[in-house]
C-alpha atoms as a PDB file:
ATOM      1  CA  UNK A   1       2.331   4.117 -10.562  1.00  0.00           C
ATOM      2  CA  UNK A   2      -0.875   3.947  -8.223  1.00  0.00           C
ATOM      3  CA  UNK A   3      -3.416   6.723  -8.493  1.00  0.00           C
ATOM      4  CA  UNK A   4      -3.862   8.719  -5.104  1.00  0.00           C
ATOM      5  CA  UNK A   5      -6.549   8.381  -3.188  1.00  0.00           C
ATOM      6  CA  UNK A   6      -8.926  11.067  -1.567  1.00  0.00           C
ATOM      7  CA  UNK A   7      -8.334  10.324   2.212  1.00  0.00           C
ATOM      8  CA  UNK A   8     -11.650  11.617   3.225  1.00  0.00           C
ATOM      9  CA  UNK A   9     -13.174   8.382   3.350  1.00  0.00           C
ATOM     10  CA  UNK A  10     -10.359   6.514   5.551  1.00  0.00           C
ATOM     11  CA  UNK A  11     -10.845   9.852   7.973  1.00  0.00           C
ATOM     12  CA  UNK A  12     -14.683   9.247   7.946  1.00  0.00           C
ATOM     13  CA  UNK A  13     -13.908   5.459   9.211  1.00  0.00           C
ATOM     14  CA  UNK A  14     -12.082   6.890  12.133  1.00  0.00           C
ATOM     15  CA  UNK A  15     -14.625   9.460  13.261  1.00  0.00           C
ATOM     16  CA  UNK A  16     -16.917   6.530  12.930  1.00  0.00           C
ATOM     17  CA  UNK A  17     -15.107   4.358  14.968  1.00  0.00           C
ATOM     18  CA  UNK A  18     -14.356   7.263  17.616  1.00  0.00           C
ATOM     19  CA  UNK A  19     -18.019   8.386  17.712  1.00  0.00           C
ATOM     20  CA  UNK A  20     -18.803   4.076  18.543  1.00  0.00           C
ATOM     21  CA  UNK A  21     -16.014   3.941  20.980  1.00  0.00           C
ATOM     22  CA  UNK A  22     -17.072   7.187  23.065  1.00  0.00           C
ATOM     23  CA  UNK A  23     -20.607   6.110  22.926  1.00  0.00           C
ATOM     24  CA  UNK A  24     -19.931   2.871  24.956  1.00  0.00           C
ATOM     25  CA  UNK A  25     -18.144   3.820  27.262  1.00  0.00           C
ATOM     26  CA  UNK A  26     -20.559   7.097  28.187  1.00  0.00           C
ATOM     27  CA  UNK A  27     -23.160   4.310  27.921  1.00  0.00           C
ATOM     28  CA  UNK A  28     -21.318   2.243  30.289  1.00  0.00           C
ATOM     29  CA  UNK A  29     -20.434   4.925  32.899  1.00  0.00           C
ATOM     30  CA  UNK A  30     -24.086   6.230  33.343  1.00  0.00           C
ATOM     31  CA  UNK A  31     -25.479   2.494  33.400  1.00  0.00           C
ATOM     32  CA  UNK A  32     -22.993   0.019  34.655  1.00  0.00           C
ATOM     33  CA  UNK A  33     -21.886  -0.372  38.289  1.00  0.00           C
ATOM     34  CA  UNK A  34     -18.182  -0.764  38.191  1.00  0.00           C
ATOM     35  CA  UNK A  35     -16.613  -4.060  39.478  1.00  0.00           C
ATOM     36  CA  UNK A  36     -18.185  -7.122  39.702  1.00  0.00           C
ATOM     37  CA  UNK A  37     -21.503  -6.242  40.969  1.00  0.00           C
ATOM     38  CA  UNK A  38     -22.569  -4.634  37.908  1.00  0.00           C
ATOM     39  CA  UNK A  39     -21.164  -7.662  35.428  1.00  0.00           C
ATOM     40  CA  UNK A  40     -22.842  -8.702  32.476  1.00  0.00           C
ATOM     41  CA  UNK A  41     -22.714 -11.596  30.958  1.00  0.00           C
ATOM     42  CA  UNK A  42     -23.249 -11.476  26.776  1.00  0.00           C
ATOM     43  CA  UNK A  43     -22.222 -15.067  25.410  1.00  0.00           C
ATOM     44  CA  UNK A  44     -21.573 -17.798  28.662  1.00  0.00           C
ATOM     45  CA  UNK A  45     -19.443 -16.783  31.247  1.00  0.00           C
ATOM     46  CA  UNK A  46     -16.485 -16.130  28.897  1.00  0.00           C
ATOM     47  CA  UNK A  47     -17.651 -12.516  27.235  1.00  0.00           C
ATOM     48  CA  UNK A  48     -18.538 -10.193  29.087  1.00  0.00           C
ATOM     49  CA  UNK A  49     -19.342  -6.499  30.321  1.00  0.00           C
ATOM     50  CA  UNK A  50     -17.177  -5.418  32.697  1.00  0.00           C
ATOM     51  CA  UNK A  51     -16.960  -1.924  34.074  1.00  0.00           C
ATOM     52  CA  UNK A  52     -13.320  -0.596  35.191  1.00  0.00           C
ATOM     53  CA  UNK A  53     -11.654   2.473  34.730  1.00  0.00           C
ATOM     54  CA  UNK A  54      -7.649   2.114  33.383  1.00  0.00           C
ATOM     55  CA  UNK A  55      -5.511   4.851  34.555  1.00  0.00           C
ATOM     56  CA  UNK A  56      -2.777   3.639  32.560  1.00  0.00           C
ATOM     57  CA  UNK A  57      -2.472   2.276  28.671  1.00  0.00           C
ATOM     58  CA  UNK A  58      -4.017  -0.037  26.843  1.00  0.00           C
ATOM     59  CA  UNK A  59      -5.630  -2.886  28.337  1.00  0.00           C
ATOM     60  CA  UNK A  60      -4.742  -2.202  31.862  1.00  0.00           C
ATOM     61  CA  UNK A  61      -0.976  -1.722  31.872  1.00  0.00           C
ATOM     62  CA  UNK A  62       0.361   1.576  33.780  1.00  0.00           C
ATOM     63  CA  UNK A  63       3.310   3.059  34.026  1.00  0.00           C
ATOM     64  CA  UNK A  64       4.688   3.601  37.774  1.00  0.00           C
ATOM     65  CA  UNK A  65       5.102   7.382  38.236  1.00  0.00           C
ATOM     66  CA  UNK A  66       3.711  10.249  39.444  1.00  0.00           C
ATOM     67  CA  UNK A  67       3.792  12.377  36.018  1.00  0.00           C
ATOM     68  CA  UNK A  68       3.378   8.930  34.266  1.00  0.00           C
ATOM     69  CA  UNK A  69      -0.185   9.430  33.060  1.00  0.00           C
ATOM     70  CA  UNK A  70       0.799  13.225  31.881  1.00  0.00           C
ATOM     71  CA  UNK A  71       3.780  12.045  29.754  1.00  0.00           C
ATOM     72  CA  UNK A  72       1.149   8.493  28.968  1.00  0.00           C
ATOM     73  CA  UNK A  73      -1.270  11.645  27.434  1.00  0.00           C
ATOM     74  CA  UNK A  74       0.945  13.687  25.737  1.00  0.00           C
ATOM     75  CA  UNK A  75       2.678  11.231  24.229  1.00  0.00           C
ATOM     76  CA  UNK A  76      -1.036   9.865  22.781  1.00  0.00           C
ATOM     77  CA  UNK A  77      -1.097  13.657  21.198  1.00  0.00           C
ATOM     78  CA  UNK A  78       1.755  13.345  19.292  1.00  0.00           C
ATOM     79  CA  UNK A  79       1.101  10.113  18.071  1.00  0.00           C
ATOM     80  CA  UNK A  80      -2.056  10.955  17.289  1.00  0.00           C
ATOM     81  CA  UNK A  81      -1.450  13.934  14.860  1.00  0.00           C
ATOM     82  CA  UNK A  82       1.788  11.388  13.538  1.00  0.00           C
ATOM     83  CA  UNK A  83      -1.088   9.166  12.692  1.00  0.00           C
ATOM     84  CA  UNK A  84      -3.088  11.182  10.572  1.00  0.00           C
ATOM     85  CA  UNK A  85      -0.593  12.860   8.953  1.00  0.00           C
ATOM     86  CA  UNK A  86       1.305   9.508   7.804  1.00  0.00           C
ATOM     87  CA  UNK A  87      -2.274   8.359   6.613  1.00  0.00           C
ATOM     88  CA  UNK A  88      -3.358  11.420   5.127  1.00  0.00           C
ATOM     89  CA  UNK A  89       0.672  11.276   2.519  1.00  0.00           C
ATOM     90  CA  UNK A  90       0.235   7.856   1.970  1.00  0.00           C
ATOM     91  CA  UNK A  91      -3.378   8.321   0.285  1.00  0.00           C
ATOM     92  CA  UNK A  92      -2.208  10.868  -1.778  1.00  0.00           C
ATOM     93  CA  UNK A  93       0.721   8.647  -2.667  1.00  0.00           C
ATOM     94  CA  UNK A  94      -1.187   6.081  -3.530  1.00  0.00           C
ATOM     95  CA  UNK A  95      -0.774   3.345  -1.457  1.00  0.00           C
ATOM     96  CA  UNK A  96      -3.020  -0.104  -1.226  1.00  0.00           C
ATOM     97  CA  UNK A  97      -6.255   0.911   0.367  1.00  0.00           C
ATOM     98  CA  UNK A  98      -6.088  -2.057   3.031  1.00  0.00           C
ATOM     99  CA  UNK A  99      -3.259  -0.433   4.752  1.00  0.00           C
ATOM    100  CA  UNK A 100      -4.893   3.059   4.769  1.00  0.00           C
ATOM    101  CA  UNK A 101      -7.926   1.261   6.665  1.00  0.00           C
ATOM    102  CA  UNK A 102      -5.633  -0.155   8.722  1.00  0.00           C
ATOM    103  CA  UNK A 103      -3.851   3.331   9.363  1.00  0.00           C
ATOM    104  CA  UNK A 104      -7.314   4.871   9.801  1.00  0.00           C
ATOM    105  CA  UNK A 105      -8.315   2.348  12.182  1.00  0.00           C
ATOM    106  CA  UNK A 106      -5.281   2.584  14.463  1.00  0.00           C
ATOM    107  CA  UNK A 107      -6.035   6.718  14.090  1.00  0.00           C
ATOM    108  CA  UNK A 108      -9.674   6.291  15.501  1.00  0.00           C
ATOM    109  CA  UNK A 109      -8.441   4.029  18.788  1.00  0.00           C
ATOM    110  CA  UNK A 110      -5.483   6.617  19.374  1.00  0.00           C
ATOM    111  CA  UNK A 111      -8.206   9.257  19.419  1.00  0.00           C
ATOM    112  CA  UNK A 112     -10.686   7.524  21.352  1.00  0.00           C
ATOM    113  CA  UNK A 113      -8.224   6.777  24.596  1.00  0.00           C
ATOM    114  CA  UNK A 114      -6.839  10.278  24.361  1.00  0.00           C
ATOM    115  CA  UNK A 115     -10.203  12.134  24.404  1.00  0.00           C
ATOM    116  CA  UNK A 116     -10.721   9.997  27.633  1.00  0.00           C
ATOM    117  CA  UNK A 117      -7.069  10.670  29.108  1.00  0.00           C
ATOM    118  CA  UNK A 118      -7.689  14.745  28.311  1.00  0.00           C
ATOM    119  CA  UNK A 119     -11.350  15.620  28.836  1.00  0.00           C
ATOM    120  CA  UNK A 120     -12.815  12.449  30.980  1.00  0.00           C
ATOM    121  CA  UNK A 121     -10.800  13.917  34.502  1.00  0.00           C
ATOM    122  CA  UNK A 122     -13.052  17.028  34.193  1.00  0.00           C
ATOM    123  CA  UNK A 123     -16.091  16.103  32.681  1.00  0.00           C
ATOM    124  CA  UNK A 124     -16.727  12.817  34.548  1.00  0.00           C
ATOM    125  CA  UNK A 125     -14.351  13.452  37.256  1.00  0.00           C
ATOM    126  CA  UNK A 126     -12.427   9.997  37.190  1.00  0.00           C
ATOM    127  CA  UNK A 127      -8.909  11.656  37.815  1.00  0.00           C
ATOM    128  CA  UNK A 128      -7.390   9.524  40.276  1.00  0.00           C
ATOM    129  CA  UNK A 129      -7.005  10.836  43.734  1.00  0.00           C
ATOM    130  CA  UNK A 130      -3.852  12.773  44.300  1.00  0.00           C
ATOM    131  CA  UNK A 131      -3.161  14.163  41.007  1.00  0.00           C
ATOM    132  CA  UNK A 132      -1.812  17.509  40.418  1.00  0.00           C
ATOM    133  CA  UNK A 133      -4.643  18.127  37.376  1.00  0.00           C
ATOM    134  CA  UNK A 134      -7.662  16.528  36.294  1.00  0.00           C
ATOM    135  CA  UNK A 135      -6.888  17.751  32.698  1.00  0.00           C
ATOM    136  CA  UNK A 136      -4.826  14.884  30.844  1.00  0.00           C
ATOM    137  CA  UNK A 137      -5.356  12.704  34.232  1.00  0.00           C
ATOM    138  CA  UNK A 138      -8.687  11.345  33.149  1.00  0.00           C
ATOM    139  CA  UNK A 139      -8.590   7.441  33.482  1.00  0.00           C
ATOM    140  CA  UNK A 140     -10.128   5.481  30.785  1.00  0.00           C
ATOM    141  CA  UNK A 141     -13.301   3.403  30.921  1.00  0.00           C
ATOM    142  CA  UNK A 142     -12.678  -0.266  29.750  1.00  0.00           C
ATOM    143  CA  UNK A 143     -15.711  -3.128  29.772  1.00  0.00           C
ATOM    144  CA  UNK A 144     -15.425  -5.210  27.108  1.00  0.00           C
ATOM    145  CA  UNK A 145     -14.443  -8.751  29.028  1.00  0.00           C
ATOM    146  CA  UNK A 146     -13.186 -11.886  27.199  1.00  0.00           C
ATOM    147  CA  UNK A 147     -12.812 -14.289  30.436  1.00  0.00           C
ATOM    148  CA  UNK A 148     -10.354 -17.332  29.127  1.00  0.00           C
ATOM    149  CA  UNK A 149      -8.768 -17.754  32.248  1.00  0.00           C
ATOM    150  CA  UNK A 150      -8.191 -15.977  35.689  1.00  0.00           C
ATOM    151  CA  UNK A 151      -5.236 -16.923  38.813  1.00  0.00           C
ATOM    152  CA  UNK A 152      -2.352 -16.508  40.117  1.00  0.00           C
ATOM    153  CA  UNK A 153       1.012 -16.341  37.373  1.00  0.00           C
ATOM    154  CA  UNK A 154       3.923 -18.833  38.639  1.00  0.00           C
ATOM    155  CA  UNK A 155       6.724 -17.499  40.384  1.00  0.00           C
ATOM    156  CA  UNK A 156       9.407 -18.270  38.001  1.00  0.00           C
ATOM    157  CA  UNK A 157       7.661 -15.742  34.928  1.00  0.00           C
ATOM    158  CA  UNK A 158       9.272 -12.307  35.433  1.00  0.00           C
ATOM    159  CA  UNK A 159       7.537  -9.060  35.799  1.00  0.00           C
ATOM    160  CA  UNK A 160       4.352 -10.711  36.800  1.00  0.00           C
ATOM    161  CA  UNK A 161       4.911 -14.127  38.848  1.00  0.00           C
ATOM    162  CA  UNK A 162       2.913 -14.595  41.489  1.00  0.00           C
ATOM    163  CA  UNK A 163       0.149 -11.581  40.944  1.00  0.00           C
ATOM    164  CA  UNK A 164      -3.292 -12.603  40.493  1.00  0.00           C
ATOM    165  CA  UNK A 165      -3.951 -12.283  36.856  1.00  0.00           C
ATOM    166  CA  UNK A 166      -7.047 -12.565  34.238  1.00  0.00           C
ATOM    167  CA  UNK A 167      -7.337 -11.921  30.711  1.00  0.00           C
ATOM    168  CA  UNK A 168      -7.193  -8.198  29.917  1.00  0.00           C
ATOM    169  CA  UNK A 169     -10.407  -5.933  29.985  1.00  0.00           C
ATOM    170  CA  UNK A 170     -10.337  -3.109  27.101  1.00  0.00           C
ATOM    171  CA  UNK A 171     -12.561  -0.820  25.052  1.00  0.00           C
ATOM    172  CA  UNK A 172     -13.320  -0.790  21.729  1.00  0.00           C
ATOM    173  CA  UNK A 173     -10.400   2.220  20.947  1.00  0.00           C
ATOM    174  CA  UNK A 174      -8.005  -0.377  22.028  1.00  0.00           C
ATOM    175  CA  UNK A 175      -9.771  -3.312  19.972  1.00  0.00           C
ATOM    176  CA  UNK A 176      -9.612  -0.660  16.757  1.00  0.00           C
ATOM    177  CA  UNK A 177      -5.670  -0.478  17.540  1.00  0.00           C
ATOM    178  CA  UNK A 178      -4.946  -4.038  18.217  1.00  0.00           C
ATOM    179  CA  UNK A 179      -6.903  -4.915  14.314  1.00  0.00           C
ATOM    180  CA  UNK A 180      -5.173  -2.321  12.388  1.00  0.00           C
ATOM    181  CA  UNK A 181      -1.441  -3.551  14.165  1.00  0.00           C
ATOM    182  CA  UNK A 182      -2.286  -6.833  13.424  1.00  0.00           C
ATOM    183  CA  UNK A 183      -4.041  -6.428   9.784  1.00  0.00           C
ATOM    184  CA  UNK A 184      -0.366  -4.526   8.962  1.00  0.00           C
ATOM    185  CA  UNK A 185       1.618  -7.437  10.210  1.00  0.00           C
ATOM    186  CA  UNK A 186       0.079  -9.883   8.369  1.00  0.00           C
ATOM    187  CA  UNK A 187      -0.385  -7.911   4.961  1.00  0.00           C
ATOM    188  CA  UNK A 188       2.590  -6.192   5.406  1.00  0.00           C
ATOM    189  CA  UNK A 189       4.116  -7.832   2.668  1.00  0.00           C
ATOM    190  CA  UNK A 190       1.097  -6.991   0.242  1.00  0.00           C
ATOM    191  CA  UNK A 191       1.367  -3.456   1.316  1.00  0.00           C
ATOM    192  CA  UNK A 192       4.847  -2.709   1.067  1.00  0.00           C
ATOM    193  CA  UNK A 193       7.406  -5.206  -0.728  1.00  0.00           C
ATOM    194  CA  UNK A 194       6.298  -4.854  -4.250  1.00  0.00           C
ATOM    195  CA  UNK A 195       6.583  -0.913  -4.069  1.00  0.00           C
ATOM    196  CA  UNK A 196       9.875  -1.093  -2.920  1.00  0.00           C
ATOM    197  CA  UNK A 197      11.269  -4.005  -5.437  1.00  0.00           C
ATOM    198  CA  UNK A 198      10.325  -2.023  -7.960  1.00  0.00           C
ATOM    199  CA  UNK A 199      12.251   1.251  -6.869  1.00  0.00           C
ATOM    200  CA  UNK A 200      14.786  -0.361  -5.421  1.00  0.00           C
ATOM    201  CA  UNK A 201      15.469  -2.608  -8.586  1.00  0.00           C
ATOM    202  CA  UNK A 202      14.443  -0.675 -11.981  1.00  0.00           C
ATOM    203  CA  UNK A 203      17.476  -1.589 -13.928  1.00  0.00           C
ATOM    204  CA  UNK A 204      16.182  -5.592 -13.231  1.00  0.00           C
ATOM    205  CA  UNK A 205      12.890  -4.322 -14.999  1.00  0.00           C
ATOM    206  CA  UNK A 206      14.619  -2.827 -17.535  1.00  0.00           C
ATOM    207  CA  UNK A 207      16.635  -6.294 -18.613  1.00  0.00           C
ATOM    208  CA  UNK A 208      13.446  -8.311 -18.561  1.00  0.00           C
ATOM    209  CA  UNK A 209      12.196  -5.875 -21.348  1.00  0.00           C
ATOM    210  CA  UNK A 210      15.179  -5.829 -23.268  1.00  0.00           C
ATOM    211  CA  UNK A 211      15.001  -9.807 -22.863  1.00  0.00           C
ATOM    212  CA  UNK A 212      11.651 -10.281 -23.778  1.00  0.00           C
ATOM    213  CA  UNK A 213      11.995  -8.064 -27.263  1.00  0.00           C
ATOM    214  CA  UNK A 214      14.761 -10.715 -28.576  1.00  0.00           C
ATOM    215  CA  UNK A 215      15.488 -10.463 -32.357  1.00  0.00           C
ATOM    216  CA  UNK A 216      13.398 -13.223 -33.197  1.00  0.00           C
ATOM    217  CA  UNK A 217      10.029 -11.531 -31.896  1.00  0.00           C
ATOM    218  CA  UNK A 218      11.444  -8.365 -33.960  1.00  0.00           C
ATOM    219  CA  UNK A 219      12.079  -9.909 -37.125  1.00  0.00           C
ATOM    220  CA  UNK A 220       8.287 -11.227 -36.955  1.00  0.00           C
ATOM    221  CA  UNK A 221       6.330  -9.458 -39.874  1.00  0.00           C
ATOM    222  CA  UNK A 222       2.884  -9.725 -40.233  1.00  0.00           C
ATOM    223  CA  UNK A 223       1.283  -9.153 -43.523  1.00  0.00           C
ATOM    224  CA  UNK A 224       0.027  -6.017 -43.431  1.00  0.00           C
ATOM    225  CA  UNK A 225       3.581  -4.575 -42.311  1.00  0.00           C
ATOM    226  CA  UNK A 226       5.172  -5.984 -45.165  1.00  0.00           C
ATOM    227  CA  UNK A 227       2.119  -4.920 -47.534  1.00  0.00           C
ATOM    228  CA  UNK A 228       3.372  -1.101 -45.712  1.00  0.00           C
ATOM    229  CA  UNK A 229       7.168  -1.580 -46.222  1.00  0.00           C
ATOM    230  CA  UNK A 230       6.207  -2.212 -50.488  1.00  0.00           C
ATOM    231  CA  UNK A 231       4.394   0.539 -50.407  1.00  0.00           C
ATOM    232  CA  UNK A 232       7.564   2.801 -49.172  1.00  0.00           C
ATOM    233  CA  UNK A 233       9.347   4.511 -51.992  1.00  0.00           C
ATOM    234  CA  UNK A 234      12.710   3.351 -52.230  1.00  0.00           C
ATOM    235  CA  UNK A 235      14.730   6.148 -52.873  1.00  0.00           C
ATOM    236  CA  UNK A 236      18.199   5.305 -51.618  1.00  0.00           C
ATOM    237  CA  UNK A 237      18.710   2.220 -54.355  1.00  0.00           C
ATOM    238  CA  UNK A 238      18.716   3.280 -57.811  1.00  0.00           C
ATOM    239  CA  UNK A 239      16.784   0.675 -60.205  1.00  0.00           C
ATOM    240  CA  UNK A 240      18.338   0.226 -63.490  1.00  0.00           C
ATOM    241  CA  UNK A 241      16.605  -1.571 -66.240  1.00  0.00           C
ATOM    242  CA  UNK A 242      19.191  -3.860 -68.404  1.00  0.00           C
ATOM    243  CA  UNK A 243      17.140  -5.028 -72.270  1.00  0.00           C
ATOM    244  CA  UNK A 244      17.672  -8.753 -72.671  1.00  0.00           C
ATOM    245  CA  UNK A 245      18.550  -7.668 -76.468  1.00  0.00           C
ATOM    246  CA  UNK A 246      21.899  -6.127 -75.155  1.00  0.00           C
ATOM    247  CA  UNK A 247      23.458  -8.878 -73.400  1.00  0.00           C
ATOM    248  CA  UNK A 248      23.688 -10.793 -77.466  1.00  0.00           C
ATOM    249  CA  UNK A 249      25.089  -7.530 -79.318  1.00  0.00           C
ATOM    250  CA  UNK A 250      28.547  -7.667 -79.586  1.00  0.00           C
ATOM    251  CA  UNK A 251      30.700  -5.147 -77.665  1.00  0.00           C
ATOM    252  CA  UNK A 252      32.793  -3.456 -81.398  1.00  0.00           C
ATOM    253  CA  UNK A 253      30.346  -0.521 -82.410  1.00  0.00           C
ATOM    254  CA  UNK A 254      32.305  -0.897 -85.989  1.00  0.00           C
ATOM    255  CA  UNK A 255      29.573  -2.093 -88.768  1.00  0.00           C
ATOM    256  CA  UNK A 256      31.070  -5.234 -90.724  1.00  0.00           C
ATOM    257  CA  UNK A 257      30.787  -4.785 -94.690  1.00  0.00           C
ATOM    258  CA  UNK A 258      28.046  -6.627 -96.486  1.00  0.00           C
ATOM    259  CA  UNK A 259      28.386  -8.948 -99.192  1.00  0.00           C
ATOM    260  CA  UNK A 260      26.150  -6.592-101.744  1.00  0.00           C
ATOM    261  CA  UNK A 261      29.132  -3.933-101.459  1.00  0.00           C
ATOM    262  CA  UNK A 262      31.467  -6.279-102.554  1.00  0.00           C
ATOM    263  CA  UNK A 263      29.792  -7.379-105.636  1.00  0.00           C
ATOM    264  CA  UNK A 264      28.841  -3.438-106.724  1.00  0.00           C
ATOM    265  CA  UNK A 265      32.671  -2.867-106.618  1.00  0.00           C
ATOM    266  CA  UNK A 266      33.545  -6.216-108.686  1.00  0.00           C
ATOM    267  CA  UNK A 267      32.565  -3.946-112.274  1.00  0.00           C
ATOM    268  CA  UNK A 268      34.703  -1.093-111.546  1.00  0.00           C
ATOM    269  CA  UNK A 269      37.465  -3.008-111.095  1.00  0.00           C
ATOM    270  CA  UNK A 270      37.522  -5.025-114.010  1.00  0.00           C
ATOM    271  CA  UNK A 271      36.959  -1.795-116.200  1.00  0.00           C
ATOM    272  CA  UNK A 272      39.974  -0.270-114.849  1.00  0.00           C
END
């Protein structure tokens, strides 16, 4: 059975990550121009800083409604807390520590955008115009910019065909989240299968053991055991000692006259 784990240190990896994430993007908001015009470039034209603000999910996508971004928030909130409290039983149960960085991971990028969605309509006043609230309206800064391609999407793709379209902008929150997704998919077998073959299947476990002490291995005495078993009184067989004289003695207890008696009753005979 795996020993649990002290969860502290997967929790400190997520306020790490959160404390990273909301540093860049204050960072970003009190240097950067949004758009274009305040672009930088990092490696060749294809990574890039990119101011926008997202009023929607992760890496751009919305949700078409007028209460969409308060049920997009709340719904953040309860996955959040979901989060930590799934990562927080699972340390004390033991599980394999990648997953738990995984989990914490995840945790720190479901903080990150819903710090911005609560807090960022009021305290940098991004709520988008017509909204009933700034509180849980706040729109979320993205910049990070990895520029593979940028046009128009065919007509015949669904959802999206002929919208102008380039590779996603997002934040490090939604780069934590898209890692610890991925890191679970992969791994997931390493993380989870041999647990559950083992509960799932004891009395298979139990037959390999039963197999594997076969009488031969049993029977197997080393030295010193059999130097122990000598050395064990025996009481339950009785030892009887048989003389080699008694096997030749006859079995008629009745002594046989000698020949001396004979000849001492020869003279009283002839006298009579």
């Amino acid at each position: 059975m795996n020993q649990p784990k002290n969860p502290v240190k997967y929790l400190l990896l997520s306020f790490l990550l959160i404390g990273i994430d909301q540093a860049s993007k204050l960072l970003v908001h009190q240097y950067m121009e949004p758009g274009f015009s305040g672009q930088i470039a990092l490696i060749g034209d294809w990574f890039k800083l990119h101011y926008v603000l997202n009023p929607g999910m992760a890496f751009g996508m919305q949700l078409g409604h007028e209460y969409g971004k308060l049920f997009l928030t709340l719904f953040r909130l309860v996955a959040m807390g979901a989060i930590a409290w799934y990562l927080i039983s699972l340390a004390r149960r033991g599980a394999a520590p990648g997953l738990l960085w995984a989990l914490s991971m995840i945790l720190a990028g479901a903080v990150g955008n819903v710090i911005d969605s609560t807090f960022y309509g009021v305290w940098l006043g991004n709520a988008p115009y017509g909204s009933p609230t700034p509180w849980f309206h706040g729109q979320v800064i993205d910049m990070v910019f990895v520029d593979f391609w940028e046009g128009f999407v065919p007509d015949w793709v669904p959802v999206w065909g002929g919208q102008y379209y380039s590779t996603p902008i997002f934040n490090i929150a939604d780069a934590c989240i898209f890692v610890g997704v991925c890191t679970i998919l992969i791994f997931q077998s390493h993380f989870f299968t041999p647990a559950h073959e083992e509960d799932e299947h004891p009395e298979e476990i139990s037959v390999e053991a039963q197999e594997t002490n076969s009488p031969e291995e049993n029977d197997y005495q080393t030295d010193e055991d059999l130097e122990a078993e000598r050395a064990l009184p025996r009481e339950d067989v009785p030892l009887t000692v048989i003389p080699a004289a008694t096997a030749e003695e006859p079995e008629s207890e009745t002594p046989l006259p000698s020949a001396h008696s004979e000849k001492e009753d020869e003279p009283t005979d002839r006298k009579n």
